[in-house]
C-alpha atoms as a PDB file:
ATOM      1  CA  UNK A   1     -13.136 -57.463 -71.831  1.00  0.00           C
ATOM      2  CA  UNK A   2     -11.796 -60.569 -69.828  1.00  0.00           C
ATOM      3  CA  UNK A   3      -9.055 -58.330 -68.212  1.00  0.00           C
ATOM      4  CA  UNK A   4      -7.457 -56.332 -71.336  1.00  0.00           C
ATOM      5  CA  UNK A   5      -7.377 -52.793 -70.324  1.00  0.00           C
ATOM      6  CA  UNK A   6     -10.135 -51.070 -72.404  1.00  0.00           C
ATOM      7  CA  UNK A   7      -7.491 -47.667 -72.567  1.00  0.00           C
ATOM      8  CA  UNK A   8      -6.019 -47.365 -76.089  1.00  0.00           C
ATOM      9  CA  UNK A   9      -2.114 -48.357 -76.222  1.00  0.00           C
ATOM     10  CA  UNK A  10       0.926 -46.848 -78.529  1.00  0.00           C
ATOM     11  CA  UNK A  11       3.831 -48.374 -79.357  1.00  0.00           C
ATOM     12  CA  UNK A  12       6.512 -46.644 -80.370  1.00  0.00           C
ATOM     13  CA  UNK A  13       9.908 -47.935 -82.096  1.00  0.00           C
ATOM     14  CA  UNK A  14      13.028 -46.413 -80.409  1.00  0.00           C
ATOM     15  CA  UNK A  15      11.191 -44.512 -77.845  1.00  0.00           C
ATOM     16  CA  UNK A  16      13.823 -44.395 -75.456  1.00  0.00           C
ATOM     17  CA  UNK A  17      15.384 -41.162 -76.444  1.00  0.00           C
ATOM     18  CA  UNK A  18      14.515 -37.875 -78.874  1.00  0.00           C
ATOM     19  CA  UNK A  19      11.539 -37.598 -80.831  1.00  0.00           C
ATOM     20  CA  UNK A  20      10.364 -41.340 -79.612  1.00  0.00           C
ATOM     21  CA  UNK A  21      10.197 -40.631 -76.397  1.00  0.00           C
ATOM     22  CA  UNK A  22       8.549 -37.333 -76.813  1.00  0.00           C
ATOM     23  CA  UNK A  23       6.257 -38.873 -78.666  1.00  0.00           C
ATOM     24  CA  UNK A  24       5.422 -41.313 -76.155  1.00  0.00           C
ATOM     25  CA  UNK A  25       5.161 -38.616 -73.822  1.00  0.00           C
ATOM     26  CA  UNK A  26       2.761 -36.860 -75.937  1.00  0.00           C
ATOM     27  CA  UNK A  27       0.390 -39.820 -76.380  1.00  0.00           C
ATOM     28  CA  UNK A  28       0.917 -40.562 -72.714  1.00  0.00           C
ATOM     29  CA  UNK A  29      -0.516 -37.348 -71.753  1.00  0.00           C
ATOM     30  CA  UNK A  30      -3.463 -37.881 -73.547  1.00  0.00           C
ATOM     31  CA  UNK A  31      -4.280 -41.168 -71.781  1.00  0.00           C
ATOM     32  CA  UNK A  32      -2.416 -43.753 -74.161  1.00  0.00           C
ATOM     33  CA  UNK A  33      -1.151 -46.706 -72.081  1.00  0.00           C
ATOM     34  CA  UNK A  34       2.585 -46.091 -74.220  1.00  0.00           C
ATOM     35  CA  UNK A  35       4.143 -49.292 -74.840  1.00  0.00           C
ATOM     36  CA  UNK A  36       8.080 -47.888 -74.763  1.00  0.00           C
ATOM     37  CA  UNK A  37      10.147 -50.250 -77.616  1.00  0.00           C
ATOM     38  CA  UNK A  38      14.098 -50.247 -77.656  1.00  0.00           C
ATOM     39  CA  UNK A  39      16.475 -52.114 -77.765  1.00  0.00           C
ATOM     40  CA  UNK A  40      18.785 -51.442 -75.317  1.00  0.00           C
ATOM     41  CA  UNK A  41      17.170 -52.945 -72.064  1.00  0.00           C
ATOM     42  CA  UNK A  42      18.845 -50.131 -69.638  1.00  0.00           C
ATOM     43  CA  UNK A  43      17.882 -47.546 -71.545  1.00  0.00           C
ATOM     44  CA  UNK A  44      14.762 -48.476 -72.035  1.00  0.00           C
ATOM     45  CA  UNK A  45      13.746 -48.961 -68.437  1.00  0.00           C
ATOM     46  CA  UNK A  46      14.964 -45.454 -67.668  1.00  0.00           C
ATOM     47  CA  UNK A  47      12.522 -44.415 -70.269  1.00  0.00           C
ATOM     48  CA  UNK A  48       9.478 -46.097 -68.552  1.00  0.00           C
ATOM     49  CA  UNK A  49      10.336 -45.146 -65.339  1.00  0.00           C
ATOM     50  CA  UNK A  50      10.927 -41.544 -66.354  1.00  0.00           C
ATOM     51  CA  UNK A  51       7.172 -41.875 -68.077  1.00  0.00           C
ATOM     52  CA  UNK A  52       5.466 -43.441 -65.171  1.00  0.00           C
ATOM     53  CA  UNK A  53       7.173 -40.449 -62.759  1.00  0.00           C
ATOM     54  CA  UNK A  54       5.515 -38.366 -64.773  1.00  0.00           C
ATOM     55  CA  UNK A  55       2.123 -40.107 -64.155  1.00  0.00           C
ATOM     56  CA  UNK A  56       2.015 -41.770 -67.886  1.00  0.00           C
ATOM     57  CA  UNK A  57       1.171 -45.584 -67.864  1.00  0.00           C
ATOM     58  CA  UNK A  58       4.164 -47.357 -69.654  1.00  0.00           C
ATOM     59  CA  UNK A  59       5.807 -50.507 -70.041  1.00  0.00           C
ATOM     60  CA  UNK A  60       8.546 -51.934 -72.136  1.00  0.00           C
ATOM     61  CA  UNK A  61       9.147 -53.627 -74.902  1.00  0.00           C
ATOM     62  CA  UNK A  62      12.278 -55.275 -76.247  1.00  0.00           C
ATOM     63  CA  UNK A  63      12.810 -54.339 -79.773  1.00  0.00           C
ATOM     64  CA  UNK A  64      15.334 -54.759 -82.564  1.00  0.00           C
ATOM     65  CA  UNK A  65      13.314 -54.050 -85.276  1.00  0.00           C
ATOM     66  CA  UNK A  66      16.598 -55.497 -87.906  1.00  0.00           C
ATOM     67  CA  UNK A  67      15.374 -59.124 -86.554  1.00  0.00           C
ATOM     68  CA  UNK A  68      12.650 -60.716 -87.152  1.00  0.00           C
ATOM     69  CA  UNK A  69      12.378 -63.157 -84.032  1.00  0.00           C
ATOM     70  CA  UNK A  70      12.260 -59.835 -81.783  1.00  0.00           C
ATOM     71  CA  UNK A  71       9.526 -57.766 -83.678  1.00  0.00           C
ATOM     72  CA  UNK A  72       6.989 -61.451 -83.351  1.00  0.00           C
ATOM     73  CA  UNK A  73       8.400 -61.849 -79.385  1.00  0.00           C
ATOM     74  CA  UNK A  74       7.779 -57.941 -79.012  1.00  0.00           C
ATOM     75  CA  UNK A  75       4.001 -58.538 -80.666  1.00  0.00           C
ATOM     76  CA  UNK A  76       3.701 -61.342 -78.389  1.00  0.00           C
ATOM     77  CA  UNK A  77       4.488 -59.510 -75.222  1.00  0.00           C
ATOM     78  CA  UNK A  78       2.209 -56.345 -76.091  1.00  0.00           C
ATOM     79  CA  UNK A  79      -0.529 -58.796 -76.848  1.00  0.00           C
ATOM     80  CA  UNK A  80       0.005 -60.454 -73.449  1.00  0.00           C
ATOM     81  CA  UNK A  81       0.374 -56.580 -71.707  1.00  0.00           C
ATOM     82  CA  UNK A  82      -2.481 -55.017 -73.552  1.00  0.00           C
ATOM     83  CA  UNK A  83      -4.330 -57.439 -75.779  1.00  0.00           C
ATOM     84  CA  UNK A  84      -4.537 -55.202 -78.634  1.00  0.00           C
ATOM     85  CA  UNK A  85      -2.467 -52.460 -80.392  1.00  0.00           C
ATOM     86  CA  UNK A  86      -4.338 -48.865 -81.055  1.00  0.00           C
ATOM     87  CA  UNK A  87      -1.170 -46.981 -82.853  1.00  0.00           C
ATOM     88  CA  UNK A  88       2.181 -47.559 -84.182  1.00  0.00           C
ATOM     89  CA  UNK A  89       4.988 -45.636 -84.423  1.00  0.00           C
ATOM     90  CA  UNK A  90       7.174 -46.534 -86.603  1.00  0.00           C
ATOM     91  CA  UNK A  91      10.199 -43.666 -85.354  1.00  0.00           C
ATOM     92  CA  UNK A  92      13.419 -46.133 -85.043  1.00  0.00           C
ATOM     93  CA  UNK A  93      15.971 -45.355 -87.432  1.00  0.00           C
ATOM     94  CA  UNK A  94      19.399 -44.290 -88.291  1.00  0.00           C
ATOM     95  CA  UNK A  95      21.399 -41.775 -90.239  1.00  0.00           C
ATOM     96  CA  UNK A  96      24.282 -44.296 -91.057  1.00  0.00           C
ATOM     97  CA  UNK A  97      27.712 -43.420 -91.035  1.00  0.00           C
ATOM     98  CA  UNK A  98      29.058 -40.670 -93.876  1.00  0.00           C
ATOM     99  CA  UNK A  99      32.789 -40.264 -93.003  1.00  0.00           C
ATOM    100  CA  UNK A 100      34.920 -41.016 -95.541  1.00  0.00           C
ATOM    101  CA  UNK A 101      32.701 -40.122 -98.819  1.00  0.00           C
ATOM    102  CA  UNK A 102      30.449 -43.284 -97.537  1.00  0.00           C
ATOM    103  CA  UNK A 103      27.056 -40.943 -98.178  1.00  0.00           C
ATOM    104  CA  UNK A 104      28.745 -39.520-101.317  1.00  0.00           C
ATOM    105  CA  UNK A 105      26.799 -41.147-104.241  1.00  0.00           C
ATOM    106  CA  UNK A 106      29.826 -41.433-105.986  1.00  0.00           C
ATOM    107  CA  UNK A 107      32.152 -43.152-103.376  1.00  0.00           C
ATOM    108  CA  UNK A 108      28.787 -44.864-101.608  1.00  0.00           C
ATOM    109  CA  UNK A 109      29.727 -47.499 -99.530  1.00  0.00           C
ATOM    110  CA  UNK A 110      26.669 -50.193 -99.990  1.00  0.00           C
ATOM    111  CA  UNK A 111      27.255 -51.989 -97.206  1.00  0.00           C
ATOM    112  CA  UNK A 112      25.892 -48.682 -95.214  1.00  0.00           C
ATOM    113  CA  UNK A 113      23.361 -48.533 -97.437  1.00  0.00           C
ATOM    114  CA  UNK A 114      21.934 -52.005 -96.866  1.00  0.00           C
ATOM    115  CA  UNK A 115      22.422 -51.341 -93.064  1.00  0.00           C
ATOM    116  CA  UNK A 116      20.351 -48.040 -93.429  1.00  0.00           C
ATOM    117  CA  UNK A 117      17.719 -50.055 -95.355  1.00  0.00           C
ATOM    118  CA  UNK A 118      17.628 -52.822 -93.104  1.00  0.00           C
ATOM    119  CA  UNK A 119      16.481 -50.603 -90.359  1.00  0.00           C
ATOM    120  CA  UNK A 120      14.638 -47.337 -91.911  1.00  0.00           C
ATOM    121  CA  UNK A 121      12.768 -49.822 -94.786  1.00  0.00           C
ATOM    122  CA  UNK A 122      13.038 -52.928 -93.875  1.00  0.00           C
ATOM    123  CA  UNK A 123      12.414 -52.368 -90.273  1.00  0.00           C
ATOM    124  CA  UNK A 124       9.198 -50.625 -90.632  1.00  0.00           C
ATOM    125  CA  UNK A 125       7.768 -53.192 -93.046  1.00  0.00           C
ATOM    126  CA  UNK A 126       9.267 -56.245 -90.654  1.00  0.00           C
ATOM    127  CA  UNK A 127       7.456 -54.406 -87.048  1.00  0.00           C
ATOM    128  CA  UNK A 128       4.347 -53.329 -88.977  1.00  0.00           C
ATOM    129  CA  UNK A 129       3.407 -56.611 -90.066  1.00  0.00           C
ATOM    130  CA  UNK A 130       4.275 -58.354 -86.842  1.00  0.00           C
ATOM    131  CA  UNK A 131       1.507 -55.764 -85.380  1.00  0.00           C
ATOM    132  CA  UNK A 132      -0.567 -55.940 -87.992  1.00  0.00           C
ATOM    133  CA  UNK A 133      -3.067 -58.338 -86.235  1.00  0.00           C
ATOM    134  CA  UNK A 134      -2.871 -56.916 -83.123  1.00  0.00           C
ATOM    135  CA  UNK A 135      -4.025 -53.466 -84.721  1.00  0.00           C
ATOM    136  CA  UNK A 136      -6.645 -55.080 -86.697  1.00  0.00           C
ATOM    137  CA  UNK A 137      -8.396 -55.960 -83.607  1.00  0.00           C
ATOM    138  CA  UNK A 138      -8.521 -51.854 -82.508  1.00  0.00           C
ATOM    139  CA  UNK A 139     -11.520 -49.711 -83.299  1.00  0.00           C
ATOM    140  CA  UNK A 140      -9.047 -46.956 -85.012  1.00  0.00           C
ATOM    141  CA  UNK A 141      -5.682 -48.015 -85.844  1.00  0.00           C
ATOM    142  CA  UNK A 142      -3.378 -45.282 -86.688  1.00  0.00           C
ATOM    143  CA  UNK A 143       0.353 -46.169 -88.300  1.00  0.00           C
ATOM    144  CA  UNK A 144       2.677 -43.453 -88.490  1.00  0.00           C
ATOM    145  CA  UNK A 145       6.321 -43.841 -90.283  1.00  0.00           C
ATOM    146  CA  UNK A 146       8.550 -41.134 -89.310  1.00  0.00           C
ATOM    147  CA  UNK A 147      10.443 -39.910 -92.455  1.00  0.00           C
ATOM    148  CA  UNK A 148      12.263 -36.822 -93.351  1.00  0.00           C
ATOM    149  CA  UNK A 149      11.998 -33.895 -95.933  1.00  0.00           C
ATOM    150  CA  UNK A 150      15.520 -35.332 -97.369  1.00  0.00           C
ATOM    151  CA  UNK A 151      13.450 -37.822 -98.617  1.00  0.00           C
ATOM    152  CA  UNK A 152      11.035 -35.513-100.733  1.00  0.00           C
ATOM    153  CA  UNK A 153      12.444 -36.043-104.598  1.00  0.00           C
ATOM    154  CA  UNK A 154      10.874 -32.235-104.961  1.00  0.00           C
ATOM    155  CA  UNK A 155      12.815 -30.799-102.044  1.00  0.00           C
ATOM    156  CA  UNK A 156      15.802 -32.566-102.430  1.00  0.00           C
ATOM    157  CA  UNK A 157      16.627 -30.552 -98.560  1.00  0.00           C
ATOM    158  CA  UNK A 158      19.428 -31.217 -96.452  1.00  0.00           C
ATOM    159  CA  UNK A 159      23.040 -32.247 -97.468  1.00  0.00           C
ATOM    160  CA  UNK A 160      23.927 -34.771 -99.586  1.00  0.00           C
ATOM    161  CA  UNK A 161      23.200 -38.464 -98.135  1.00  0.00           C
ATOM    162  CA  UNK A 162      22.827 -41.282-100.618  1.00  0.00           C
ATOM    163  CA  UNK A 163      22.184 -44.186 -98.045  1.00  0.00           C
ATOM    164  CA  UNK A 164      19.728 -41.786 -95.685  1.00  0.00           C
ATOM    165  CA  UNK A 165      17.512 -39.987 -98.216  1.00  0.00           C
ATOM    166  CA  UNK A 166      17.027 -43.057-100.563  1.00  0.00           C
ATOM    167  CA  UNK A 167      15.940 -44.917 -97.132  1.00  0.00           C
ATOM    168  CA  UNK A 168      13.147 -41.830 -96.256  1.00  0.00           C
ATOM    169  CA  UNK A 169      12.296 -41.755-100.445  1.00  0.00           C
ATOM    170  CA  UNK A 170      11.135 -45.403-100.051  1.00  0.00           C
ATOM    171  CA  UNK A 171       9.922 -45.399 -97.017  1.00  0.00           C
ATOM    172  CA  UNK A 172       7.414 -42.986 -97.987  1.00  0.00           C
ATOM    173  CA  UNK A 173       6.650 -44.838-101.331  1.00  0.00           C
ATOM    174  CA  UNK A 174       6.188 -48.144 -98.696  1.00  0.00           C
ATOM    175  CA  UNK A 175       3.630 -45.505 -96.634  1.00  0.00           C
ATOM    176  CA  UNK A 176       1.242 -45.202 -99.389  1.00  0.00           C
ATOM    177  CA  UNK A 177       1.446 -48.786-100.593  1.00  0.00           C
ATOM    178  CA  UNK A 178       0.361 -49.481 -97.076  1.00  0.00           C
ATOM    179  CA  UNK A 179      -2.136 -46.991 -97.412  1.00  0.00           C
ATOM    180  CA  UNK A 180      -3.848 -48.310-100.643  1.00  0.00           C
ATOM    181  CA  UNK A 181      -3.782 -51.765 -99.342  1.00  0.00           C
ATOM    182  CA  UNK A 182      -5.996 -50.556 -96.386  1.00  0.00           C
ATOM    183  CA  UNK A 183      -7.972 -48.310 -98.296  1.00  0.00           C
ATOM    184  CA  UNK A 184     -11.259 -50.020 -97.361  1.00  0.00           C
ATOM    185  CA  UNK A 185     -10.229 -51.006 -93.690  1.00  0.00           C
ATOM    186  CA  UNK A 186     -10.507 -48.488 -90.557  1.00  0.00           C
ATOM    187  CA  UNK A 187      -6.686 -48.637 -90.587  1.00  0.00           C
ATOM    188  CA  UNK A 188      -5.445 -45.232 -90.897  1.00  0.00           C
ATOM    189  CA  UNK A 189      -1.045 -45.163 -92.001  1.00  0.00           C
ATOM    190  CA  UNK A 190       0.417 -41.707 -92.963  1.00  0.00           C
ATOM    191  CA  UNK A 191       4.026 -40.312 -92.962  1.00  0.00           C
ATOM    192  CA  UNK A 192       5.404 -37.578 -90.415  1.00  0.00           C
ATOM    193  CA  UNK A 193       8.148 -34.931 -91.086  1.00  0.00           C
ATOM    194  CA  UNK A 194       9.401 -33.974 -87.384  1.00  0.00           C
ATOM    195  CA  UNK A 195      11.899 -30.847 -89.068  1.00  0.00           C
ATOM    196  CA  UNK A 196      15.569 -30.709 -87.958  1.00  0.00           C
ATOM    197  CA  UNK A 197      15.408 -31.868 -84.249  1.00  0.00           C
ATOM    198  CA  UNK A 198      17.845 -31.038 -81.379  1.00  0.00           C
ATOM    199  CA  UNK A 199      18.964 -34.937 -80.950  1.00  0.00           C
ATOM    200  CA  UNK A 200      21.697 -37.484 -80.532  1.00  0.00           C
ATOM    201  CA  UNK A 201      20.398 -38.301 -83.890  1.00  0.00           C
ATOM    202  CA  UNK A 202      21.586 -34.892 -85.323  1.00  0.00           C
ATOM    203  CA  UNK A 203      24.409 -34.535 -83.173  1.00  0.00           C
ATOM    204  CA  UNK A 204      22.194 -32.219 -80.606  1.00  0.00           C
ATOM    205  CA  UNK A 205      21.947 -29.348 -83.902  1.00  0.00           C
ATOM    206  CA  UNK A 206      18.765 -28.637 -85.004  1.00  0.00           C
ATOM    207  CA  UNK A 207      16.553 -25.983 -84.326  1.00  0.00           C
ATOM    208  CA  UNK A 208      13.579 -27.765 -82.809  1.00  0.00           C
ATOM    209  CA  UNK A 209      13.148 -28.958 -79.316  1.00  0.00           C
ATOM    210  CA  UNK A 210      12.047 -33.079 -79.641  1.00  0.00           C
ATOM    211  CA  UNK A 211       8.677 -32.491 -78.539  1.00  0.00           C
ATOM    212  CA  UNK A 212       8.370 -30.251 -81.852  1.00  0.00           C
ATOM    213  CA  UNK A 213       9.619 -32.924 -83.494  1.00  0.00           C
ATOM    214  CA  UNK A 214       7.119 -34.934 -82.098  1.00  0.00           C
ATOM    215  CA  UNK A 215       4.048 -33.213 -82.575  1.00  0.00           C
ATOM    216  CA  UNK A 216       3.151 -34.543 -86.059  1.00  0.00           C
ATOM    217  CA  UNK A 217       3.649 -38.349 -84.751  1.00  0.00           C
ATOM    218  CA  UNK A 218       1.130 -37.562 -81.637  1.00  0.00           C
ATOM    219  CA  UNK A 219      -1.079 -35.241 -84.582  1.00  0.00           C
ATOM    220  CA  UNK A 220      -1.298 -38.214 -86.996  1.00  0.00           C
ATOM    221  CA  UNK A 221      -1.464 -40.978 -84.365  1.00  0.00           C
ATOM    222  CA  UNK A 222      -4.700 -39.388 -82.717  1.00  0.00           C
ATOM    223  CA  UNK A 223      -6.607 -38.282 -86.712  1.00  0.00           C
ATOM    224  CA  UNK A 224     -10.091 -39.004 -86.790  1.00  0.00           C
ATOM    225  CA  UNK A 225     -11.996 -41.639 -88.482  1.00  0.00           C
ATOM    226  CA  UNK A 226     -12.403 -39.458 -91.474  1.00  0.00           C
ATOM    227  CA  UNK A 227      -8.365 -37.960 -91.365  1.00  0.00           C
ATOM    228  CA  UNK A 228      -5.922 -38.093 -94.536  1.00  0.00           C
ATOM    229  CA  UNK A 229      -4.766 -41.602 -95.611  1.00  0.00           C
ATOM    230  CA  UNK A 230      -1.321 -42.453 -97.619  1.00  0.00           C
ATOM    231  CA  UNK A 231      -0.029 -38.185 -97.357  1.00  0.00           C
ATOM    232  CA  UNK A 232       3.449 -36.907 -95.774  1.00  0.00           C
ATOM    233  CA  UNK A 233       2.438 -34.246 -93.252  1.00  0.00           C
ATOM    234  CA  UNK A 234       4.882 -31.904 -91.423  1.00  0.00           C
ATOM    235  CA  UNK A 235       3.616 -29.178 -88.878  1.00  0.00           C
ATOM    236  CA  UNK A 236       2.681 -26.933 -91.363  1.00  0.00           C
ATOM    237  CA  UNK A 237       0.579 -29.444 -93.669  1.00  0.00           C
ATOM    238  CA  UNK A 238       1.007 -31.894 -96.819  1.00  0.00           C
ATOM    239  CA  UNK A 239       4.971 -32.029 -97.460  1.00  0.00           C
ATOM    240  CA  UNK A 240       6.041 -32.569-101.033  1.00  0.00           C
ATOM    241  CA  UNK A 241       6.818 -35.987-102.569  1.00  0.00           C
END
């Protein structure tokens, strides 16, 4: 294969802490070369040397997935590491800030809103398509988007957030869009619902350990051929729309 590794890589957006970096230690352990993208450069070295301690093959990529010149350089660099591009995860993303009634639909601030867009929509849409023909060139791509149940318009869970859920709601509209467009190709894209996780991201108070969290990213990264297209899965099955 004129030198490209013939082991499947992952790449997963803001895998240097929580459920990213579970997740890339879940795909690691089953033999995914886990392609580790962050932003911050620090951080994300600690994460691949904390991987490859643990006997996982990693390397990093740089990532902002807000700009558009860093999603093409990071496609450029996995193409140059790996060649080709077996999953994504799409897991970077942020709550955005709700002091002050900024969250509160009826005091929103929409400047957090765009910013929560720009990287929970926007982002996704920007990295997928940069990896787009990298994946293409795998025998089973896999996508994942990591949303939330505050996104379900039937659950309506969690506490009021009118930046965050919005972001998750369209996200998963985005997910099956994706999914109908590559209805007839052997790319695979679904949505994952990791629960209330024990992370920075939740101020360290949910109930579930990250690699919980994680298990539906590493479940719907490794579906067979024949696995659900376009659905929102959490550990217990289909999640609500």
């Amino acid at each position: 294969m004129n030198g490209v590794k013939d082991t499947k890589t992952a790449l997963i957006t803001g895998a240097n802490k929580g459920i990213g970096f579970a997740a890339a230690q879940g795909l690691g352990a089953l033999g995914y070369t886990v392609a580790v993208g962050a932003r911050d450069d620090t951080r994300r070295q600690e994460a691949v040397e904390q991987l490859r301690a643990s006997g996982i093959d990693a390397f990093g990529v740089a990532l902002d997935v807000t700009s558009d010149d860093s999603a093409a350089a990071a496609a450029t660099s996995i193409e140059k590491t790996a060649g080709r591009l077996d999953v994504l995860v799409n897991n970077a993303g942020i709550s955005g800030r709700f002091d002050d009634g900024a969250q509160d639909p009826t005091t929103l601030d929409l400047d957090v809103l765009r910013t929560v867009l720009e990287t929970n929509v926007f982002g996704v849409v920007r990295v997928t398509n940069a990896m787009l023909p990298l994946l293409s060139r795998a025998d089973s791509p896999r996508i994942v988007n990591m949303s939330s149940s505050m996104g379900s318009l039937t659950l309506q869970s969690g506490r009021i957030m009118a930046a965050y859920a919005p972001s998750k709601t369209m996200l998963n509209s985005i997910t099956a869009q994706y999914a109908r467009r590559f209805a007839d190709t052997n790319i695979i894209v679904n949505t994952g619902c990791p629960g209330y996780v024990a992370t920075e991201f939740t101020g360290f108070a949910g109930e579930r350990a990250p690699e919980q969290g994680a298990a539906i990213a590493v479940r719907l990264a490794t579906l067979p051929d024949d696995g659900p297209r376009g659905g929102f899965f959490d550990d217990e099955g289909v999640v609500a729309w």
